[in-house]
PDB file of N, CA and C in Angstrom:
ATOM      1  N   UNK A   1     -13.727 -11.325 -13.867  1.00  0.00           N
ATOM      2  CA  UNK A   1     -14.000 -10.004 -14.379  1.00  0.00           C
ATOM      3  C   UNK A   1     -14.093 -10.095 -15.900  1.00  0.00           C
ATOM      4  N   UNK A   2     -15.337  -9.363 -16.373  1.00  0.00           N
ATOM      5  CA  UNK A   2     -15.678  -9.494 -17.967  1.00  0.00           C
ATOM      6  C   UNK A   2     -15.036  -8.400 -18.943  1.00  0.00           C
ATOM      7  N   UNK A   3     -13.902  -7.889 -19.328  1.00  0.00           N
ATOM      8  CA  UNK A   3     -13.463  -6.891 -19.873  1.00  0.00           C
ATOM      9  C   UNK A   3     -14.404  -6.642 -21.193  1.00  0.00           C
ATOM     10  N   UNK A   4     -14.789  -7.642 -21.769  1.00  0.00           N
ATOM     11  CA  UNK A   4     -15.390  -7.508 -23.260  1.00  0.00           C
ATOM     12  C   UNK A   4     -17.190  -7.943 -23.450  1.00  0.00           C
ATOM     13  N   UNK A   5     -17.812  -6.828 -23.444  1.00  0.00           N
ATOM     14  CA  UNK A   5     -18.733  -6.951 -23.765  1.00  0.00           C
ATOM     15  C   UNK A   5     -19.198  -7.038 -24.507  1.00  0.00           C
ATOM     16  N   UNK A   6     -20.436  -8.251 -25.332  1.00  0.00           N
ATOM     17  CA  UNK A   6     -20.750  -8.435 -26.331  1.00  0.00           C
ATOM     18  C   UNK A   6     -22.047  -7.838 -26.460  1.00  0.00           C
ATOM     19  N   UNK A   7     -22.732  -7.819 -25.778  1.00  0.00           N
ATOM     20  CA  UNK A   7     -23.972  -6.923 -25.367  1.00  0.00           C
ATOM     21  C   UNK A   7     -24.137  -5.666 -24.778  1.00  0.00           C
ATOM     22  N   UNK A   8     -25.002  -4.828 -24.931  1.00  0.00           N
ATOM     23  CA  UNK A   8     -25.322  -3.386 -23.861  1.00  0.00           C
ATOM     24  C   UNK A   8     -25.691  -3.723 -22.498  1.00  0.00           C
ATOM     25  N   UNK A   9     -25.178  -3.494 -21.968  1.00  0.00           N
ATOM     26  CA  UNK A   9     -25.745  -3.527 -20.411  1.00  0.00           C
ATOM     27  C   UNK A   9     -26.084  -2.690 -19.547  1.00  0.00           C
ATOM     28  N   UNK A  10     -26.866  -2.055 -18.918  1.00  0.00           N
ATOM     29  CA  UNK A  10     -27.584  -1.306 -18.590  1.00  0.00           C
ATOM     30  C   UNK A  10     -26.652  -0.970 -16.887  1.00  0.00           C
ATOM     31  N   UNK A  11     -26.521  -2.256 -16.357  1.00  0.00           N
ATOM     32  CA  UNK A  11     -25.734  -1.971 -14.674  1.00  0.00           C
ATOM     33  C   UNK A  11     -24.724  -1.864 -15.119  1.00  0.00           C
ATOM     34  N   UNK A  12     -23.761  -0.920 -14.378  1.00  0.00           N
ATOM     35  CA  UNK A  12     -22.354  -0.899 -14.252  1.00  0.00           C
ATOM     36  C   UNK A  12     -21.804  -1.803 -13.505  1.00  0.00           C
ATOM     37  N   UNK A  13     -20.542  -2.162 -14.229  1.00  0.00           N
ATOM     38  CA  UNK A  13     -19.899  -3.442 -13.437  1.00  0.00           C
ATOM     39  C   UNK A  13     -18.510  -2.580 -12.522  1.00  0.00           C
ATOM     40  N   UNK A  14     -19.425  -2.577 -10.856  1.00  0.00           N
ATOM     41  CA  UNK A  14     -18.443  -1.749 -10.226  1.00  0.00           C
ATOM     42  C   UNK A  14     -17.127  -2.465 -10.007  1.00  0.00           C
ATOM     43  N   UNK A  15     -17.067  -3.860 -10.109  1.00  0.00           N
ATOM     44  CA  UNK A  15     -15.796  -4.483 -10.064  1.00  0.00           C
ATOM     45  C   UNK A  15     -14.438  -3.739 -10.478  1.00  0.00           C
ATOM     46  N   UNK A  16     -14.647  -3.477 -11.768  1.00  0.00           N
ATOM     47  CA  UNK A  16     -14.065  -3.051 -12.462  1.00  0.00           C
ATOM     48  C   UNK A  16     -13.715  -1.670 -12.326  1.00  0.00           C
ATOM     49  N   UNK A  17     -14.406  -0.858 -12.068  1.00  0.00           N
ATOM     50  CA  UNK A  17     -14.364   0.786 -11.275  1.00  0.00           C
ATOM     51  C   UNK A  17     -13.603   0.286  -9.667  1.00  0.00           C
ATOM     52  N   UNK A  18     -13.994  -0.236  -9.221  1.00  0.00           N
ATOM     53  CA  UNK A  18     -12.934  -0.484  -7.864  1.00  0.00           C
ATOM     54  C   UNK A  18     -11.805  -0.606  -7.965  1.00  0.00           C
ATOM     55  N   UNK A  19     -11.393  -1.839  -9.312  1.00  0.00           N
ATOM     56  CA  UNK A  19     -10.280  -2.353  -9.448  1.00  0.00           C
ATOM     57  C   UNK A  19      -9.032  -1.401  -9.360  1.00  0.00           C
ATOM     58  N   UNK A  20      -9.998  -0.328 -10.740  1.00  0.00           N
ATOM     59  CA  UNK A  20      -9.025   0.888 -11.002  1.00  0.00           C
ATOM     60  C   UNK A  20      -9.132   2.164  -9.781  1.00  0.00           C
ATOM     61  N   UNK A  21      -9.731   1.885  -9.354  1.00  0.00           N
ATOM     62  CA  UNK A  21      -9.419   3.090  -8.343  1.00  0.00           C
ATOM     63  C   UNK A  21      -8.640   2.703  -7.364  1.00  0.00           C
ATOM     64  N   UNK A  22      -8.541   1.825  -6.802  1.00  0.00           N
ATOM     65  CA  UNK A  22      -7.171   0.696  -6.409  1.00  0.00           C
ATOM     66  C   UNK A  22      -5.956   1.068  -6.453  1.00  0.00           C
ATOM     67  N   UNK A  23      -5.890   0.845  -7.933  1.00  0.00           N
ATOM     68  CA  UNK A  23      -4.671   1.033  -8.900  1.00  0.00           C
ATOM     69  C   UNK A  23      -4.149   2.302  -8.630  1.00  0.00           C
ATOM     70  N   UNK A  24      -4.946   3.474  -8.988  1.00  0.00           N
ATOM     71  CA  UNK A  24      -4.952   4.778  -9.346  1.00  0.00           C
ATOM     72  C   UNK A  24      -4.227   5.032  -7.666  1.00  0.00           C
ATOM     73  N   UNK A  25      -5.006   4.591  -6.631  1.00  0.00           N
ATOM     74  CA  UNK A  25      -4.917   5.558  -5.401  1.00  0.00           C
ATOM     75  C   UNK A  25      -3.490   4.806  -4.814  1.00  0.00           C
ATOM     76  N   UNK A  26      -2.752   3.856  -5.578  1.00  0.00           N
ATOM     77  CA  UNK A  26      -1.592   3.272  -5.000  1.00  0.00           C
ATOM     78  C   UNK A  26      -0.136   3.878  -5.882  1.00  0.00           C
ATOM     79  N   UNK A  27      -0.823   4.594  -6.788  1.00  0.00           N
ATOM     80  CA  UNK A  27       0.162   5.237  -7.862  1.00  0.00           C
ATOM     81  C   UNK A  27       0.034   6.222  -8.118  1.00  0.00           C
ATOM     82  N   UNK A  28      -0.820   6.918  -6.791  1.00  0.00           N
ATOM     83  CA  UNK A  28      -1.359   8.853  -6.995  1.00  0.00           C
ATOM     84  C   UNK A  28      -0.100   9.216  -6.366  1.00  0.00           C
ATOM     85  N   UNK A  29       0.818   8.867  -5.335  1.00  0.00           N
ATOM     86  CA  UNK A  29       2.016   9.821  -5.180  1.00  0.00           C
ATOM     87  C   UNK A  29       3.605   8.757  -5.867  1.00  0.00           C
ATOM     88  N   UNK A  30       4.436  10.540  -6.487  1.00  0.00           N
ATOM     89  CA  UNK A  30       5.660  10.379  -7.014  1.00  0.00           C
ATOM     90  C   UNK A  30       6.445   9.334  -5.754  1.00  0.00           C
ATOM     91  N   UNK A  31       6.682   9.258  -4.754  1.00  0.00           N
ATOM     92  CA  UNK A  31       7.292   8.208  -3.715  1.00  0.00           C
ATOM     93  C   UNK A  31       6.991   6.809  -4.276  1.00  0.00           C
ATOM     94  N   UNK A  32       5.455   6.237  -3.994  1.00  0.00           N
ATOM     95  CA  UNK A  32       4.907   4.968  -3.811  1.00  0.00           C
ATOM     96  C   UNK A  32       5.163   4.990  -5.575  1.00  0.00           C
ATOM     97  N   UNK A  33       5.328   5.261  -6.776  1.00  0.00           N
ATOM     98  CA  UNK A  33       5.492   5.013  -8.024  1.00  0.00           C
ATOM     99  C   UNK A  33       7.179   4.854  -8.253  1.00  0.00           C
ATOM    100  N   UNK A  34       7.812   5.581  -7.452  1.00  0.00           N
ATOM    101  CA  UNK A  34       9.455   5.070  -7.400  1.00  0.00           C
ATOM    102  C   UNK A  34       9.635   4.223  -6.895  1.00  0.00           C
ATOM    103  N   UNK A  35       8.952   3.809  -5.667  1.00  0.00           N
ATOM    104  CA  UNK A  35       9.057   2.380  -4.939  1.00  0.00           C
ATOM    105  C   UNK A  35       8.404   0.944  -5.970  1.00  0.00           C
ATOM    106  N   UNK A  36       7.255   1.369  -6.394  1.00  0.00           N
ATOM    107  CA  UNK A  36       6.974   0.637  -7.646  1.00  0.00           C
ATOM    108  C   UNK A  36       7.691   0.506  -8.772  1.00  0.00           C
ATOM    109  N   UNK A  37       8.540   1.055  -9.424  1.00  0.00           N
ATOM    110  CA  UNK A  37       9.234   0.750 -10.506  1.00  0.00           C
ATOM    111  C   UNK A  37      10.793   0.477  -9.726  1.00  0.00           C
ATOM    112  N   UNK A  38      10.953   0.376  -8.535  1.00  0.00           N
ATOM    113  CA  UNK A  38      11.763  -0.022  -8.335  1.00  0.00           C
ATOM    114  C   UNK A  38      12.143  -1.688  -7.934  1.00  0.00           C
ATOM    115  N   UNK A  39      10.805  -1.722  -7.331  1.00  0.00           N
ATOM    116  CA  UNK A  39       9.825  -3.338  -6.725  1.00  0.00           C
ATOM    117  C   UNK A  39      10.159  -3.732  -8.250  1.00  0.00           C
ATOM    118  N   UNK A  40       9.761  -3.540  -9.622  1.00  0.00           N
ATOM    119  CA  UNK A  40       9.415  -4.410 -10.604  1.00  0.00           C
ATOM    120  C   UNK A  40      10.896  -5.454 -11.176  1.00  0.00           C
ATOM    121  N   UNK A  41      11.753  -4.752 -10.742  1.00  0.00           N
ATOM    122  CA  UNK A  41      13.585  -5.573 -10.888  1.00  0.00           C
ATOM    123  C   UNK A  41      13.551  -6.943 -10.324  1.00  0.00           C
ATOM    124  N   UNK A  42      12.125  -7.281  -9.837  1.00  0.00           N
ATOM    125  CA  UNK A  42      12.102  -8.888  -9.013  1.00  0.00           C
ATOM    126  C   UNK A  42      13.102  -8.947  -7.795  1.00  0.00           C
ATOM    127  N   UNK A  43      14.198  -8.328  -7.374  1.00  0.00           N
ATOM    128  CA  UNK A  43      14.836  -8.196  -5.906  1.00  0.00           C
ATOM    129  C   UNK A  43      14.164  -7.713  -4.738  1.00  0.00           C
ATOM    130  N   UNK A  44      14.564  -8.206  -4.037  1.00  0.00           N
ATOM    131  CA  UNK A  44      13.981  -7.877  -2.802  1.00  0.00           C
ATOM    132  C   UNK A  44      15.115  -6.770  -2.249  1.00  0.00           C
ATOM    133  N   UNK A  45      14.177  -5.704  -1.933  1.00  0.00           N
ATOM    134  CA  UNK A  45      14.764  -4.470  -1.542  1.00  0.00           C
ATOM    135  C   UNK A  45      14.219  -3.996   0.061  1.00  0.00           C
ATOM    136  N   UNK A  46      15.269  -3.874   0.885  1.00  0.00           N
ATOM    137  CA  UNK A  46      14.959  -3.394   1.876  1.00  0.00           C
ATOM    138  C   UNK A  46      14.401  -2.216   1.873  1.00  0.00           C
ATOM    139  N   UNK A  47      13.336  -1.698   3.260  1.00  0.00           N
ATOM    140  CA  UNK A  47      12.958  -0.706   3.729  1.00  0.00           C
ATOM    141  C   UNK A  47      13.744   0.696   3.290  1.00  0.00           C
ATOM    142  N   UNK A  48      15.131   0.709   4.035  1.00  0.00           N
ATOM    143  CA  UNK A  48      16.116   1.469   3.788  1.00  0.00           C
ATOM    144  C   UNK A  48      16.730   1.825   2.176  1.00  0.00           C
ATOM    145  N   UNK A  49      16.739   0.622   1.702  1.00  0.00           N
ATOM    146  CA  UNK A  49      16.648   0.816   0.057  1.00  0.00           C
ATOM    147  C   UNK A  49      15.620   1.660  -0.594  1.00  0.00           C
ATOM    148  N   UNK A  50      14.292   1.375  -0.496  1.00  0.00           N
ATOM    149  CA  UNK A  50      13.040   2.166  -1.537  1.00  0.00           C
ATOM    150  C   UNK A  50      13.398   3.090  -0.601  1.00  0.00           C
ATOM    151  N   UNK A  51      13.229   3.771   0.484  1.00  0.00           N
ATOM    152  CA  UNK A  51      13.285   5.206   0.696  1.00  0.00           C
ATOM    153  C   UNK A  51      14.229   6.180  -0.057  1.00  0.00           C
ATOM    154  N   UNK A  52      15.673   5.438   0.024  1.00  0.00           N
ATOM    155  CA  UNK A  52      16.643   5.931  -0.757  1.00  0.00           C
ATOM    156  C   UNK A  52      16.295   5.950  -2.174  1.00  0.00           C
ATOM    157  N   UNK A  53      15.508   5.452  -2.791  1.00  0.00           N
ATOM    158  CA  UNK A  53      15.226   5.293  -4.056  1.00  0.00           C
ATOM    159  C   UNK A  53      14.250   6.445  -4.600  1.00  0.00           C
ATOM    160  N   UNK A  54      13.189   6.216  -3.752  1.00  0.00           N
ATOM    161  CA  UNK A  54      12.132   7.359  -3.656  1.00  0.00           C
ATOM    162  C   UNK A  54      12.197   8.828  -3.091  1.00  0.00           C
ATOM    163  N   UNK A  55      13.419   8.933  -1.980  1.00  0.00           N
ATOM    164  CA  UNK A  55      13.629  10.237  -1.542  1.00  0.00           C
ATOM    165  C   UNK A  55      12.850  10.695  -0.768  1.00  0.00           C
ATOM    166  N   UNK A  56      12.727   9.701   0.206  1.00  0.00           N
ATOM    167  CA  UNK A  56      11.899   9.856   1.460  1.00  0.00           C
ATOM    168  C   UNK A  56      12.515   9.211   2.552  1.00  0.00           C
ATOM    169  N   UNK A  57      11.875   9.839   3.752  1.00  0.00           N
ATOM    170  CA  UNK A  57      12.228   9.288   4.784  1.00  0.00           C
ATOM    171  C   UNK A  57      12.354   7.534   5.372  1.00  0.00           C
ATOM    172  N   UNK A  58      13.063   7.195   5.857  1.00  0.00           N
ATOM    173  CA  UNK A  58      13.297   5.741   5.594  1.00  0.00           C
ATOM    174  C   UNK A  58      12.498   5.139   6.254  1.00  0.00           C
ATOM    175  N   UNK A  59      11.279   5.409   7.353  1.00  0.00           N
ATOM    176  CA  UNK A  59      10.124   4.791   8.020  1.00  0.00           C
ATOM    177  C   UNK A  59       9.629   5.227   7.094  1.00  0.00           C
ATOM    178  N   UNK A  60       8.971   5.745   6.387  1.00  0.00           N
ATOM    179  CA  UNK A  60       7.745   5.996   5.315  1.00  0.00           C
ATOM    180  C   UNK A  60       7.453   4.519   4.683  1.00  0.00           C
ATOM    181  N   UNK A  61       8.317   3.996   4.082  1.00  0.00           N
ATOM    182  CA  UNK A  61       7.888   2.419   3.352  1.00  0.00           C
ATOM    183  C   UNK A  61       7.168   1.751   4.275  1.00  0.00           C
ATOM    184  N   UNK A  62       7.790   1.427   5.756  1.00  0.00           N
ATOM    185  CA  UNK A  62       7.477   1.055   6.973  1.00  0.00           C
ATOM    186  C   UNK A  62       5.231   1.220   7.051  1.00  0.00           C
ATOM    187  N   UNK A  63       5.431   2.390   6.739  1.00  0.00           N
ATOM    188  CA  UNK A  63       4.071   3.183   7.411  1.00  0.00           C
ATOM    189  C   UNK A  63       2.967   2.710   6.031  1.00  0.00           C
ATOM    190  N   UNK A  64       3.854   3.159   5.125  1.00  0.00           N
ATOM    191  CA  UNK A  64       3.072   2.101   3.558  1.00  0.00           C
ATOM    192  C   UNK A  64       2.331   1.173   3.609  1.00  0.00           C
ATOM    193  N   UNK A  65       3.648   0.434   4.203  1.00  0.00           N
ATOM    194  CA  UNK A  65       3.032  -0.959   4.255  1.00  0.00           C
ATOM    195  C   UNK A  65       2.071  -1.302   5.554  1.00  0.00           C
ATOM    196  N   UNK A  66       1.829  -0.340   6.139  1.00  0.00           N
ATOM    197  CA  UNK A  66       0.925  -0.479   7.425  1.00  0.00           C
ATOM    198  C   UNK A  66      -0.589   0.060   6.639  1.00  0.00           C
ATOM    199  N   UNK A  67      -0.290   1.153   6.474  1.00  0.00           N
ATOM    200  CA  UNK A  67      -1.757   1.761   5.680  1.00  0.00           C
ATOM    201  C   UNK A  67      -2.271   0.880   4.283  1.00  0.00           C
ATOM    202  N   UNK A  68      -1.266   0.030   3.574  1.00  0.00           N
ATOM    203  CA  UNK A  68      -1.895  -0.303   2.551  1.00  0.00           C
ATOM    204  C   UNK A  68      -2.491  -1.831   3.422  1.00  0.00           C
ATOM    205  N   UNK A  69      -1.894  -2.797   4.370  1.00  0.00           N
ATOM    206  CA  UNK A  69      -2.454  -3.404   4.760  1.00  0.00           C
ATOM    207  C   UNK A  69      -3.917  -3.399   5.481  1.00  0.00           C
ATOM    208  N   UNK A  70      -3.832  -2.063   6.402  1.00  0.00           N
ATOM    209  CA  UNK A  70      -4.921  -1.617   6.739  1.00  0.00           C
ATOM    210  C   UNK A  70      -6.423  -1.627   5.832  1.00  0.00           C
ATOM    211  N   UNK A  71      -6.058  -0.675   4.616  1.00  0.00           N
ATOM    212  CA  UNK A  71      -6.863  -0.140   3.590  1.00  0.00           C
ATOM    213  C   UNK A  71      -7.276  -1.489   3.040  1.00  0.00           C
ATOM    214  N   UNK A  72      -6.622  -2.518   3.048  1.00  0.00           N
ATOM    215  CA  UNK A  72      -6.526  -4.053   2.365  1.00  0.00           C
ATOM    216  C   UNK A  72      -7.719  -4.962   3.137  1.00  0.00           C
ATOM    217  N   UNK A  73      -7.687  -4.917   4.617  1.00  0.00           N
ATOM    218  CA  UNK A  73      -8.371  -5.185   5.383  1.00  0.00           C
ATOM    219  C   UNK A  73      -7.353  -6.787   6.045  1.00  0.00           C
ATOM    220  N   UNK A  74      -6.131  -6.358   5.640  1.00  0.00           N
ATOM    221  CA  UNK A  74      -5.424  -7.662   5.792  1.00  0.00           C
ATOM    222  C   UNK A  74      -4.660  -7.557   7.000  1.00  0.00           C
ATOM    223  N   UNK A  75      -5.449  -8.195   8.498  1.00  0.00           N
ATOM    224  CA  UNK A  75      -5.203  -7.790   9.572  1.00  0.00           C
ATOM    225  C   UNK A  75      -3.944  -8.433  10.138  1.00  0.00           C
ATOM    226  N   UNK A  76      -3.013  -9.743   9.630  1.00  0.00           N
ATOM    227  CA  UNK A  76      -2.066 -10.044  10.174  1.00  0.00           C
ATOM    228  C   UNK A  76      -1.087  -9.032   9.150  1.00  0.00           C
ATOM    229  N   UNK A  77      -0.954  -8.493   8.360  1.00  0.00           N
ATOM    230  CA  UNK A  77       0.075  -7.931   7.466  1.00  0.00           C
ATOM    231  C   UNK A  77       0.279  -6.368   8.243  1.00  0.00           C
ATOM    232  N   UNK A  78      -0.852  -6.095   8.719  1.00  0.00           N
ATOM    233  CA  UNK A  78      -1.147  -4.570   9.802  1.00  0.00           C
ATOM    234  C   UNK A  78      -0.021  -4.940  10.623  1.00  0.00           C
ATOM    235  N   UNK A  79      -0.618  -6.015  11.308  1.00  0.00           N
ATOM    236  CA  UNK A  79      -0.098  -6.325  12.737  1.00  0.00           C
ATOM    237  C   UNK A  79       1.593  -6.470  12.563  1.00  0.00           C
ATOM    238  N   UNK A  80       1.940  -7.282  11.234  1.00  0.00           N
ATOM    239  CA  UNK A  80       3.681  -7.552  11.346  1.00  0.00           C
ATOM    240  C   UNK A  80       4.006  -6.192  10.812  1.00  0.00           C
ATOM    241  N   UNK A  81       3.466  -5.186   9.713  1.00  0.00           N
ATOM    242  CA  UNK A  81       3.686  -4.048   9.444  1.00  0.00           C
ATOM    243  C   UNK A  81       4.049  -3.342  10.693  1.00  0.00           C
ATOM    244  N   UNK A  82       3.417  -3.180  11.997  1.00  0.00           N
ATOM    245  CA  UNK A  82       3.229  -2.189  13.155  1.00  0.00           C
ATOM    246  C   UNK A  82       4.241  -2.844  14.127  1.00  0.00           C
ATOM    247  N   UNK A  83       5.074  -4.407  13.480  1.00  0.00           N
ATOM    248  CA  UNK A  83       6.148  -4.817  14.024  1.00  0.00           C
ATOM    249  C   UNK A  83       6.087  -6.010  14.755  1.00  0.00           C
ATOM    250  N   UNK A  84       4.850  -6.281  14.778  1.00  0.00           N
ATOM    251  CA  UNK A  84       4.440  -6.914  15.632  1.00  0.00           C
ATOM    252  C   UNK A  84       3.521  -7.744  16.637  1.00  0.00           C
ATOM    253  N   UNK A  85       2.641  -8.588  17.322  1.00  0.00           N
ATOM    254  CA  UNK A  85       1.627  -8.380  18.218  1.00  0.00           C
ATOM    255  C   UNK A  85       2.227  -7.840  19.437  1.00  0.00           C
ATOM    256  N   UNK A  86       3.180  -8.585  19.744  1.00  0.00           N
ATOM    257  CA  UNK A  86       3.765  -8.093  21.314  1.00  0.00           C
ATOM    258  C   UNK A  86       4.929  -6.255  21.553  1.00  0.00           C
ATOM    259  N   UNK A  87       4.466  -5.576  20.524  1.00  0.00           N
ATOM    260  CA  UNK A  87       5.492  -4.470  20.270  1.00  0.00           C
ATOM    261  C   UNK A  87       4.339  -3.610  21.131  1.00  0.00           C
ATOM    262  N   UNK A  88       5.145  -2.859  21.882  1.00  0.00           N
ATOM    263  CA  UNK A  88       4.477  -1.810  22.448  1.00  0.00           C
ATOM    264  C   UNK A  88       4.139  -0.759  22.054  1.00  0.00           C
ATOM    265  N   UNK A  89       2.993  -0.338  22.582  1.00  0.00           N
ATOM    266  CA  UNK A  89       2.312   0.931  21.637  1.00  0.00           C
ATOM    267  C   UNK A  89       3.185   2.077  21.334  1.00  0.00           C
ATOM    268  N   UNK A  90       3.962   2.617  21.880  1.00  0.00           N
ATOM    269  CA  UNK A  90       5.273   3.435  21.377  1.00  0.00           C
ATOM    270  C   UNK A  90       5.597   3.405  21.021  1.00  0.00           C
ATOM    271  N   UNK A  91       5.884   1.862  20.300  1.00  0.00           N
ATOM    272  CA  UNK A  91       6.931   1.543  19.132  1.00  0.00           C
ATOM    273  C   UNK A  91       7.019   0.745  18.526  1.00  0.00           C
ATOM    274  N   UNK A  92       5.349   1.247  17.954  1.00  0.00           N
ATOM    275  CA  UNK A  92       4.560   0.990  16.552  1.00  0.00           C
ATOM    276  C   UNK A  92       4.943   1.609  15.610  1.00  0.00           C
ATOM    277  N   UNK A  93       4.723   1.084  14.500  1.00  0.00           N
ATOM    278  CA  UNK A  93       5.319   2.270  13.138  1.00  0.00           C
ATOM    279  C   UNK A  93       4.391   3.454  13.221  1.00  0.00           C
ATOM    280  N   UNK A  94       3.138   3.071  13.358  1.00  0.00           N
ATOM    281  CA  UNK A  94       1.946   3.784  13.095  1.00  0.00           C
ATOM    282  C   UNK A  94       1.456   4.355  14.333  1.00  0.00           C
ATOM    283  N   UNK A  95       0.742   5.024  14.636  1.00  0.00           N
ATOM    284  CA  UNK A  95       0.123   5.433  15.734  1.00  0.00           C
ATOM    285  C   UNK A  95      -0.663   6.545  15.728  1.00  0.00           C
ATOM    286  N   UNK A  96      -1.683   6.739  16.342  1.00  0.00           N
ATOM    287  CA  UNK A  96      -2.958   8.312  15.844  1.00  0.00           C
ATOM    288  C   UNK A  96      -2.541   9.294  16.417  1.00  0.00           C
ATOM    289  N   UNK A  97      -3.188  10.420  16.066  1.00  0.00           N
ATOM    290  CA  UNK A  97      -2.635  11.649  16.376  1.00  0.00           C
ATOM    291  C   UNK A  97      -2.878  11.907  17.697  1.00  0.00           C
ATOM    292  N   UNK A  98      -3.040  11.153  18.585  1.00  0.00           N
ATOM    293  CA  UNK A  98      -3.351  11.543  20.353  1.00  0.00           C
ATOM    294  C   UNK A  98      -1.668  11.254  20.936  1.00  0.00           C
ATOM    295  N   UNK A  99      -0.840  10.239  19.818  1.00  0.00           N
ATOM    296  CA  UNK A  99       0.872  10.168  20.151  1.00  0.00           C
ATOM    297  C   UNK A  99       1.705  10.308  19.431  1.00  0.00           C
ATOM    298  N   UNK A 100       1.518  11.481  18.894  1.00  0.00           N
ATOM    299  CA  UNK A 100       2.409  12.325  18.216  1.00  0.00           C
ATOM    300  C   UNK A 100       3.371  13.248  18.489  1.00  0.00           C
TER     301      UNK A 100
END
């Protein structure tokens, strides 16, 4: 990625517009930004920890990390996110609104 341009360039470099919208849409809610400045201490913090931190329900991190894997396209991180391959559909973190 070219941050510094020495020339005019006429195409937009969407790289860079993705990057930040990325950024932006992982730090648009007060929760996922407490869990982030809490992540930055380098410890590893349980599930049960960032919720308490953030003031949310304690599956929410759980479901995070399912949707951001999803959104990622990173299909084994889905799969251990949702608990599992062999976890039964009931008791998945995630699940659509037909089992709710």
């Amino acid at each position: 990625m070219n941050f510094l341009h020495t020339e005019y360039n006429s195409e937009p470099d969407d790289s860079l517009e993705k990057s930040m919208s990325l950024v932006a849409s992982a730090i648009s809610d007060p929760s996922r930004v407490s869990i982030l400045c809490a992540l930055m201490d380098g410890r590893a913090w349980t599930a049960t920890e960032l919720s308490a931190v953030a003031g949310i329900a304690s599956e929410l991190p759980l479901v995070e990390a399912a949707r951001a894997a999803a959104d990622g396209g990173d299909f084994a991180a889905y799969i251990s996110a949702q608990g599992g391959a062999n976890v039964p559909r009931d008791e998945q973190t995630v699940s659509d609104s037909t089992h709710v």
